[in-house]
C-alpha atoms as a PDB file:
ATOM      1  CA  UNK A   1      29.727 -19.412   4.069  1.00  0.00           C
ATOM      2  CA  UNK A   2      31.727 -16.696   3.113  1.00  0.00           C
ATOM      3  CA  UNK A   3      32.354 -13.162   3.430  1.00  0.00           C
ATOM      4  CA  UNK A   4      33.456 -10.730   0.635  1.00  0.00           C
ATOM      5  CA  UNK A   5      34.613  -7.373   1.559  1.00  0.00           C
ATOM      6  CA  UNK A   6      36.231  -4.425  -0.386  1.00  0.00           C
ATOM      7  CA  UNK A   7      38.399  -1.367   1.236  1.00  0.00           C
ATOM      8  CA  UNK A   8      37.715   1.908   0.478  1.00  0.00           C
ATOM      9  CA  UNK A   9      39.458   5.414   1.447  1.00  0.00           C
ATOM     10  CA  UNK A  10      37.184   8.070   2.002  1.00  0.00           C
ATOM     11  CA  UNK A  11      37.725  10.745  -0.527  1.00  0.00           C
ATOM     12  CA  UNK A  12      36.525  14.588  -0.200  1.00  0.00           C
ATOM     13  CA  UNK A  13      34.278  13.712  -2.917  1.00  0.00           C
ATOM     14  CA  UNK A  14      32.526  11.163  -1.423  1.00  0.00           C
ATOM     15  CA  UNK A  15      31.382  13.709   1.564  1.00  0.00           C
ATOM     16  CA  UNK A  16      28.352  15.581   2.121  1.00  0.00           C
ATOM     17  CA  UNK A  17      27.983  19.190   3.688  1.00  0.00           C
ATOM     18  CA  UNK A  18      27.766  17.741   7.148  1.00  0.00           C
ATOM     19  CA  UNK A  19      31.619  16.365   6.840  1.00  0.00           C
ATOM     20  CA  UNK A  20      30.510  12.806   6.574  1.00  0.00           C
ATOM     21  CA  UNK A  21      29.910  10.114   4.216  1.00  0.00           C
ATOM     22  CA  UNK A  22      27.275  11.389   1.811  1.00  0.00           C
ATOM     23  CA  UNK A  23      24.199   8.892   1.393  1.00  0.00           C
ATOM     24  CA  UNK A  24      25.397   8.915  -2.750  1.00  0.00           C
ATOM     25  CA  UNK A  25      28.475   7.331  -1.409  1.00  0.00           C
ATOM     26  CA  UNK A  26      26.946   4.486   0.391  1.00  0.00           C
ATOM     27  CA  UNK A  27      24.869   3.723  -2.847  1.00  0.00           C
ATOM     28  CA  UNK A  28      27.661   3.880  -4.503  1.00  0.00           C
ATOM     29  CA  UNK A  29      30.411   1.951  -2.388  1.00  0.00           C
ATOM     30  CA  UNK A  30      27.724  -0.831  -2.260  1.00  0.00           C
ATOM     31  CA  UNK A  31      27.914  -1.380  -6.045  1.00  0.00           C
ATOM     32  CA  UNK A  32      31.502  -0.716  -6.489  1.00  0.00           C
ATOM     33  CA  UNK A  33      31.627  -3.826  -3.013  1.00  0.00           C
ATOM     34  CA  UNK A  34      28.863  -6.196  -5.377  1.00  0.00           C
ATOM     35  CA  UNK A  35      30.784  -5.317  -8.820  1.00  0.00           C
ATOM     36  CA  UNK A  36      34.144  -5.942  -7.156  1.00  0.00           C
ATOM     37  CA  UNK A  37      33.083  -9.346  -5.642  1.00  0.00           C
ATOM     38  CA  UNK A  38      31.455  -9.978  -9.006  1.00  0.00           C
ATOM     39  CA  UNK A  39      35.083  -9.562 -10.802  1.00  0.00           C
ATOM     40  CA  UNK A  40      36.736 -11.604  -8.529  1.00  0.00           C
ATOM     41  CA  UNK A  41      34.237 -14.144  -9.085  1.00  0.00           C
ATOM     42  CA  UNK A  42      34.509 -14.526 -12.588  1.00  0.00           C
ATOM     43  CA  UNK A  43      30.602 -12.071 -12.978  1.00  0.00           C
ATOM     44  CA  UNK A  44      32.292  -9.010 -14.361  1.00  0.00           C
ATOM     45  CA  UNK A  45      31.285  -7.187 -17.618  1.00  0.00           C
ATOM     46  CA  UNK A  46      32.838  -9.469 -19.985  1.00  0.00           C
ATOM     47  CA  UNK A  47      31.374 -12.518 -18.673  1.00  0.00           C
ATOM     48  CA  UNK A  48      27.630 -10.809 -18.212  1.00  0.00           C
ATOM     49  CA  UNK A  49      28.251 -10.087 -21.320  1.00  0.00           C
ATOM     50  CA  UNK A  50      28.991 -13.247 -23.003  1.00  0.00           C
ATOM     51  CA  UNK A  51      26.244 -14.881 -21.123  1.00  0.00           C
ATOM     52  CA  UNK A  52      23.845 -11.998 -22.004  1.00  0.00           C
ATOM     53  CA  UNK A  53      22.428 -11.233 -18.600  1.00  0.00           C
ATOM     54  CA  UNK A  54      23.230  -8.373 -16.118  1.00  0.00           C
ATOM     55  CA  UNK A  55      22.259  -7.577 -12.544  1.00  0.00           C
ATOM     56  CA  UNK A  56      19.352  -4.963 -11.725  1.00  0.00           C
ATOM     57  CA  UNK A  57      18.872  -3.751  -8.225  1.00  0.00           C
ATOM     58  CA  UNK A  58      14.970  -3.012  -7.907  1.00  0.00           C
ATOM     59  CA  UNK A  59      15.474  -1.939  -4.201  1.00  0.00           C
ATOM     60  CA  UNK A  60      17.885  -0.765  -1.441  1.00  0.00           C
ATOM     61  CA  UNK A  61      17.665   0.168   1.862  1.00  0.00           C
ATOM     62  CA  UNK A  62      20.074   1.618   4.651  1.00  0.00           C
ATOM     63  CA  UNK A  63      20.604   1.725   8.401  1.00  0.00           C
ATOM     64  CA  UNK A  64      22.848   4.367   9.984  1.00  0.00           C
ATOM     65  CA  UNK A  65      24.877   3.542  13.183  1.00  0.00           C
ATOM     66  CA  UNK A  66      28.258   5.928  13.079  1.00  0.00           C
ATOM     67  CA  UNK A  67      29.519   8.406  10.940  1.00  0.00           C
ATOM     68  CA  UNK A  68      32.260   8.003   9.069  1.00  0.00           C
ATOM     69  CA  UNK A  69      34.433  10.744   7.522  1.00  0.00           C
ATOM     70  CA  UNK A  70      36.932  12.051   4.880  1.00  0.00           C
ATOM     71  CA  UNK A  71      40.001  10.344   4.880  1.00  0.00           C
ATOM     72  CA  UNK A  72      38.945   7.219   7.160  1.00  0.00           C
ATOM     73  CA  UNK A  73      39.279   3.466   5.815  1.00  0.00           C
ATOM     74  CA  UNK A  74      36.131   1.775   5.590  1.00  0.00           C
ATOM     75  CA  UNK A  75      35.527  -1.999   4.604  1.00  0.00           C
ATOM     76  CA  UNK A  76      32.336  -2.943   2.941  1.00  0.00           C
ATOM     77  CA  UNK A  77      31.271  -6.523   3.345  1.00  0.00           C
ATOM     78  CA  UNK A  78      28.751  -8.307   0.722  1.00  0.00           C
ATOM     79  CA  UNK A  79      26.831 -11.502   1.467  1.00  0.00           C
ATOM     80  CA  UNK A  80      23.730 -13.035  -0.026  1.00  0.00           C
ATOM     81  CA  UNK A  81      21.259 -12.502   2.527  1.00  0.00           C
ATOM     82  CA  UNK A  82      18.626 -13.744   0.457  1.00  0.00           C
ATOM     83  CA  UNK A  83      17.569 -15.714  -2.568  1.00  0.00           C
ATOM     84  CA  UNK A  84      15.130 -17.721  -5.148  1.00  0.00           C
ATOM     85  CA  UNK A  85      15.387 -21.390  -5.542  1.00  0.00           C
ATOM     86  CA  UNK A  86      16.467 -20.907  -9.234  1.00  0.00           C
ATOM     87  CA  UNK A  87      18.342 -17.648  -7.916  1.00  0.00           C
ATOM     88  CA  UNK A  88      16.483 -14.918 -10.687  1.00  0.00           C
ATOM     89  CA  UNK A  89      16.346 -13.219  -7.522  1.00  0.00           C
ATOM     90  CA  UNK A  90      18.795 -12.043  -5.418  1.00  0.00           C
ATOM     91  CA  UNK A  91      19.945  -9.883  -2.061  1.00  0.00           C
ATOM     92  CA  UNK A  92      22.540  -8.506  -0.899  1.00  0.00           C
ATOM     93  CA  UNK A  93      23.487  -6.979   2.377  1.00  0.00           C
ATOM     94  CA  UNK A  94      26.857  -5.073   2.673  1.00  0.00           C
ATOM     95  CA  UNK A  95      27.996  -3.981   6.302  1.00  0.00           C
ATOM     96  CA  UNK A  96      30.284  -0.756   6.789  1.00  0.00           C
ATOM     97  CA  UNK A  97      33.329  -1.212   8.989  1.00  0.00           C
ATOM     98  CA  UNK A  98      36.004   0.608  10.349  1.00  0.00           C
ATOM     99  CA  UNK A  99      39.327  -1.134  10.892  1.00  0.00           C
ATOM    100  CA  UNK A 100      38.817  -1.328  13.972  1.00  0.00           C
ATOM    101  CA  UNK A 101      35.901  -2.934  13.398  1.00  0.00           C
ATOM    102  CA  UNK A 102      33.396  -0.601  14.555  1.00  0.00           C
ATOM    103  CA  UNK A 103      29.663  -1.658  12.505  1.00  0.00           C
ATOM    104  CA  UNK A 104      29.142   2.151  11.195  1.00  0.00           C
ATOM    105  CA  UNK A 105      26.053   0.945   8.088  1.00  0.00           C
ATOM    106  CA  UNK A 106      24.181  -1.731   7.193  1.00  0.00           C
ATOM    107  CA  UNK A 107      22.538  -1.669   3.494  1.00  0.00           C
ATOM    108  CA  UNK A 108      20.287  -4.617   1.804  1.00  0.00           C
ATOM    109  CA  UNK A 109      19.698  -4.381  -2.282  1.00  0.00           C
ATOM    110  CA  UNK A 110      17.184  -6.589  -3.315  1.00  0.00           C
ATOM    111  CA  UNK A 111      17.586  -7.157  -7.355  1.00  0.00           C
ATOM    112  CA  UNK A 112      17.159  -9.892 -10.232  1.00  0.00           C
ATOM    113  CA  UNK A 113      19.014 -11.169 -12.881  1.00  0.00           C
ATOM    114  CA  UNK A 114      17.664  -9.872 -16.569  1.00  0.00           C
ATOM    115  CA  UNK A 115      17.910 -11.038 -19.916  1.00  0.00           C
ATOM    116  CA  UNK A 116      19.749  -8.404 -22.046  1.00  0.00           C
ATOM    117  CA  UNK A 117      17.910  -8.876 -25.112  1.00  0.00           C
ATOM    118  CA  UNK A 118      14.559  -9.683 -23.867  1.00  0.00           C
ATOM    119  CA  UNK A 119      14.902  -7.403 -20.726  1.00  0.00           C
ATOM    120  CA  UNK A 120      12.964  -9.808 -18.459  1.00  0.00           C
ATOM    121  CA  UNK A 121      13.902 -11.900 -15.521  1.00  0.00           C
ATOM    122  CA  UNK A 122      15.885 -14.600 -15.621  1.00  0.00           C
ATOM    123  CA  UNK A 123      18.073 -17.554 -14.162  1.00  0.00           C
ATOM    124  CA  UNK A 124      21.375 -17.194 -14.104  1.00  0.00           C
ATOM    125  CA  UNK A 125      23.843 -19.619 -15.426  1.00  0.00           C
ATOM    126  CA  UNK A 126      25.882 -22.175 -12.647  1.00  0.00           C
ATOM    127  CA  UNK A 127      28.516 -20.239 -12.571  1.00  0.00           C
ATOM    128  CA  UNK A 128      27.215 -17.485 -10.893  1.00  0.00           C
ATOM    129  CA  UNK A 129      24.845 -19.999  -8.487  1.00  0.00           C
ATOM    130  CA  UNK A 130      27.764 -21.276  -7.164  1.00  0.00           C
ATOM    131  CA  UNK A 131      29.465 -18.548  -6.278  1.00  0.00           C
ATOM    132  CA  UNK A 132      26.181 -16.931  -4.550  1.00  0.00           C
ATOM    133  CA  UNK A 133      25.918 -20.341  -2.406  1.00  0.00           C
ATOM    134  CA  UNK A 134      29.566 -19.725  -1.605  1.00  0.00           C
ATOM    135  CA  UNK A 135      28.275 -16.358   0.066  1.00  0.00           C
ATOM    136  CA  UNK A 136      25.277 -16.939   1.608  1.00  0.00           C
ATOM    137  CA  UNK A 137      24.499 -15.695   5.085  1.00  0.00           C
ATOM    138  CA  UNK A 138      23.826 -17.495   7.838  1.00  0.00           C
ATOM    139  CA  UNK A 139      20.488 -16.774   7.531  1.00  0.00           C
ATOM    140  CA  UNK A 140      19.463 -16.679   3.699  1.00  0.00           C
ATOM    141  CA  UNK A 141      15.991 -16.673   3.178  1.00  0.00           C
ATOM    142  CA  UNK A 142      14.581 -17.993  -0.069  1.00  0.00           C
ATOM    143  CA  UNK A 143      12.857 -14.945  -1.806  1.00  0.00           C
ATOM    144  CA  UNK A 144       9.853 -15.318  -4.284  1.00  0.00           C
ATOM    145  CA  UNK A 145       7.977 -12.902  -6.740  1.00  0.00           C
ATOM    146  CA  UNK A 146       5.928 -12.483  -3.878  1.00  0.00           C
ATOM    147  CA  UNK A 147       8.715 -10.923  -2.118  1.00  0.00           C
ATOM    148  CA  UNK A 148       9.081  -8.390  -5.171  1.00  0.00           C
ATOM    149  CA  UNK A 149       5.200  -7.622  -4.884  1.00  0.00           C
ATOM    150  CA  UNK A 150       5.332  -6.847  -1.664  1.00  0.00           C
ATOM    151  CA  UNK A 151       8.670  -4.155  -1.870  1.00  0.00           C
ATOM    152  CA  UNK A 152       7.307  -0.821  -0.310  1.00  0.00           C
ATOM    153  CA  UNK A 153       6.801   1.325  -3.152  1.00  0.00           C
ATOM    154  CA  UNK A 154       5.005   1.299  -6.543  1.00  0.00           C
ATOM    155  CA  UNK A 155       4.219   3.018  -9.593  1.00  0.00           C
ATOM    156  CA  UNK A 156       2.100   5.275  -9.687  1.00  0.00           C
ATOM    157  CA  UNK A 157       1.747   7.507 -13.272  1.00  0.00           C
ATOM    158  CA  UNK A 158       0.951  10.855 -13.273  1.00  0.00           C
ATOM    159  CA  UNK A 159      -0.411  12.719 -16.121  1.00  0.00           C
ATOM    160  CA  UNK A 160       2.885  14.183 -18.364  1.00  0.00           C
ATOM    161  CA  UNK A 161       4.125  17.058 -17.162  1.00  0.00           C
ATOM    162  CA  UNK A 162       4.237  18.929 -20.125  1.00  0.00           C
ATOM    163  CA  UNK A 163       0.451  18.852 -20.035  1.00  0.00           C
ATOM    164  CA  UNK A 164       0.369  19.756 -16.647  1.00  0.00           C
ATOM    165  CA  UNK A 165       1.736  23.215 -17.352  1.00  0.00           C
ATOM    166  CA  UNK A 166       4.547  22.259 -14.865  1.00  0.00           C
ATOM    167  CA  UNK A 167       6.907  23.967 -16.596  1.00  0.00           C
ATOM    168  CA  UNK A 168       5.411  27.545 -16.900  1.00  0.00           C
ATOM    169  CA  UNK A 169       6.338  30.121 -14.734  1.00  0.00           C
ATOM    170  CA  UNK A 170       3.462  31.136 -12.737  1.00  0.00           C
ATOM    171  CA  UNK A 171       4.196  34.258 -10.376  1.00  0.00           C
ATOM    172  CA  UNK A 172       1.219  33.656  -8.370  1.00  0.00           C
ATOM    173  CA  UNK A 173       1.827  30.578  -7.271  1.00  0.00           C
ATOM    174  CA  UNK A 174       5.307  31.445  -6.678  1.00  0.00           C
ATOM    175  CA  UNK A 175       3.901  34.286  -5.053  1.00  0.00           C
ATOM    176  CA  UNK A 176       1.533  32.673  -2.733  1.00  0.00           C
ATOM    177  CA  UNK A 177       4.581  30.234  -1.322  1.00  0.00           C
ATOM    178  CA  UNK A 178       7.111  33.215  -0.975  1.00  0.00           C
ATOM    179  CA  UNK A 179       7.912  34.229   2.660  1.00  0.00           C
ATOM    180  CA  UNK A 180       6.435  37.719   2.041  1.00  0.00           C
ATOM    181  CA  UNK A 181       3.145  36.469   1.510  1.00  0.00           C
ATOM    182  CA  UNK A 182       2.779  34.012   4.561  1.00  0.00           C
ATOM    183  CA  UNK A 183       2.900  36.850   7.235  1.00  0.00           C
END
């Protein structure tokens, strides 16, 4: 079992108005950590490519411990926390450290592995299973459709919004929620 992990420098862009790391940033140091493990594991663009498949992550989620801030060092680790016996599906979780080694984040992506062409779930090739054994956590659980079924969230359509009239001004309404109106 192994342990990936990527460094990052906290940039000014990658803050929020509260002078920490904004929540866009973890989303997006997470795939910058899987896409950089992915590269060094012979998974990058040009492989996916060749093989016709690419990653999709259907869900993340985040836990918050310590801020971190512009200009700190912060190492993001990736390790399969989770997967399906043919290994269509796949999670992730990524830890945030300082060097020091203070735990600041943990984050868990749940995803599959799709067919370019037909856009459907798939298996991916050895390759990649062997490197996702490689990584698996000490306490991988094998994940089934019913895992994807049961995710917290799902569709739920709406009639289009053009229809709805969602786009017209209306000054009552606008009128009705203003501050004036409420006293």
């Amino acid at each position: 079992m192994s342990v990936f992990h990527y460094k990052f420098d906290v940039r000014w862009s990658d803050i929020d108005a509260n002078k920490h790391l904004a929540n866009s940033s973890y989303v997006a140091y997470c795939a910058q950590t899987r896409m950089a493990f992915m590269n060094k594991y012979h998974m990058g663009l040009k492989e996916l490519s060749r093989w016709g498949i690419g990653p999709v992550i259907l869900h993340e989620r985040y836990s918050f411990f310590k801020e971190i801030y512009a200009d700190q060092t912060v190492f993001v680790t990736a390790e399969i926390s989770g997967m399906s016996e043919d290994a269509s599906i796949y999670q992730f979780i990524h830890k945030f450290y300082l060097p020091d080694g203070t735990h600041c984040a943990t984050a868990e992506a749940t995803g599959v592995w799709i067919d370019m062409m037909l856009r459907k779930t798939t298996t991916p090739p050895d390759d990649i299973l062997e490197v996702l054994n490689e990584f698996k956590s000490e306490n991988t659980k094998v994940l089934t459709r019913e895992d994807l079924r049961e995710l917290p969230f799902k569709p739920e359509n709406v009639e289009a919004f053009h229809k709805q009239g969602a786009f017209a001004w209306r000054k009552n309404a606008d009128e009705n929620n203003s501050p004036e109106t409420s006293k």
